[in-house]
Protein backbone atom coordinates (compact mmCIF):
# COMPACT_ATOMS: atom_id res chain seq x y z
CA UNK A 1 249.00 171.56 93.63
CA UNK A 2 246.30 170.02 96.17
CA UNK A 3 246.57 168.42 99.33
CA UNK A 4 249.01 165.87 99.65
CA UNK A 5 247.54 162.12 99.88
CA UNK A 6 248.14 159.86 103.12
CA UNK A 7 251.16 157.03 103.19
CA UNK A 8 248.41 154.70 102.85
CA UNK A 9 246.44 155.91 100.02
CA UNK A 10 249.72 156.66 97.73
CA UNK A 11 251.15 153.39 98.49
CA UNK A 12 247.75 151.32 97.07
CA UNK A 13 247.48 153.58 94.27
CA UNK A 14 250.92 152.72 92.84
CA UNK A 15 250.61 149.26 94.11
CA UNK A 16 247.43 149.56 91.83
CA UNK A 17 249.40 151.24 89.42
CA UNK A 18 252.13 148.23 89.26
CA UNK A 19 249.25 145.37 88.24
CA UNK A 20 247.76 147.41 85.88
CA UNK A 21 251.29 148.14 84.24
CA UNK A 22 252.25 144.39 84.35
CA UNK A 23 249.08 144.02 82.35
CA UNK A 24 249.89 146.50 80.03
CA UNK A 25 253.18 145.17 79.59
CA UNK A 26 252.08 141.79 78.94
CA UNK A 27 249.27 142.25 76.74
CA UNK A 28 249.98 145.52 74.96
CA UNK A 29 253.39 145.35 74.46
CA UNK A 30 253.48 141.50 74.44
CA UNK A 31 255.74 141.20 77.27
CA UNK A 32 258.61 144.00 75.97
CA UNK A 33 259.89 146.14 79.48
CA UNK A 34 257.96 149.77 78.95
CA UNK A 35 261.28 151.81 79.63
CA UNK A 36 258.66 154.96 80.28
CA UNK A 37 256.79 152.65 82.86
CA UNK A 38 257.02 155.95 85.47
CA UNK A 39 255.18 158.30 83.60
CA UNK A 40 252.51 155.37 83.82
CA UNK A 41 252.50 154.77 87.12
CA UNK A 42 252.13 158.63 87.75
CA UNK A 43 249.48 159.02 85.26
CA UNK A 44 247.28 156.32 87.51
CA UNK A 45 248.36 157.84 90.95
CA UNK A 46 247.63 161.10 89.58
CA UNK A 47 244.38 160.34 87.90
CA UNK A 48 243.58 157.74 91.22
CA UNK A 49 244.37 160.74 94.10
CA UNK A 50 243.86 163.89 92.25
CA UNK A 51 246.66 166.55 91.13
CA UNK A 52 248.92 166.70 93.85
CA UNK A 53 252.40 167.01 91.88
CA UNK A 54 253.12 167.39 88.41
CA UNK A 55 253.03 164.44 85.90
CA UNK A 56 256.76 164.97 85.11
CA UNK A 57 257.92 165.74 88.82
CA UNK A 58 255.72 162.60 90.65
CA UNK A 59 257.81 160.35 87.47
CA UNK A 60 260.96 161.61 88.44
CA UNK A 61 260.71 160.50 91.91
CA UNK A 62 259.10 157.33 91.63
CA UNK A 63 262.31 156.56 89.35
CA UNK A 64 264.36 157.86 92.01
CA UNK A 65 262.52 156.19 94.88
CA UNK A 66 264.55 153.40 97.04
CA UNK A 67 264.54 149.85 95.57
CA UNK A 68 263.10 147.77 97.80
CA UNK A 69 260.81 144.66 98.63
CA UNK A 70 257.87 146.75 99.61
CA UNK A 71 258.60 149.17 96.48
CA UNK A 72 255.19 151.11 96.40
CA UNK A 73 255.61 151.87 100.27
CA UNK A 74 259.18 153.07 100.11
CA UNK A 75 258.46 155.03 96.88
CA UNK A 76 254.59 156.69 98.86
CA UNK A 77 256.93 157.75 101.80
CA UNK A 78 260.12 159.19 99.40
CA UNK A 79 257.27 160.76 97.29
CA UNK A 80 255.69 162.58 100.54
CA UNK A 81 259.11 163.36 101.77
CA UNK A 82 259.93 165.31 98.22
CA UNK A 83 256.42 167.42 98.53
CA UNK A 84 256.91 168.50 101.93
């Protein structure tokens, strides 16, 4: 894998990668909850910042990243914790 993206620039891509799912969720699937919405949100980040984890292993963690108000923060920093 490359290099591994800043805090910063993780965090806006899958803050980036949350409107563009609540789009897709609204007007694709006409408002039904996308139960493989991870593999979407890696797909952006990954196509956004370039191959710096697998498809399959960035997913895993963002479902595994913390629940929390600022989600795409908490996941950016448990993503860059997991690929050092």
């Amino acid at each position: 894998m490359t290099n591994i993206p800043s805090k910063a620039n993780l965090e806006q891509a899958l803050s980036d990668a949350g409107s563009a799912h609540h789009d897709y969720e609204q007007n694709v699937l006409d408002g039904v909850y996308d139960e493989l919405w991870s593999g979407f949100y890696a797909a952006f980040a990954l196509g956004r910042l370039g191959d710096f984890a697998t498809a399959s292993d960035l997913a895993r963690w963002l479902e595994a990243a913390p629940a929390d108000d600022d989600w795409a923060g908490a996941a950016a920093v448990f993503t860059i914790g997991q690929l050092s």
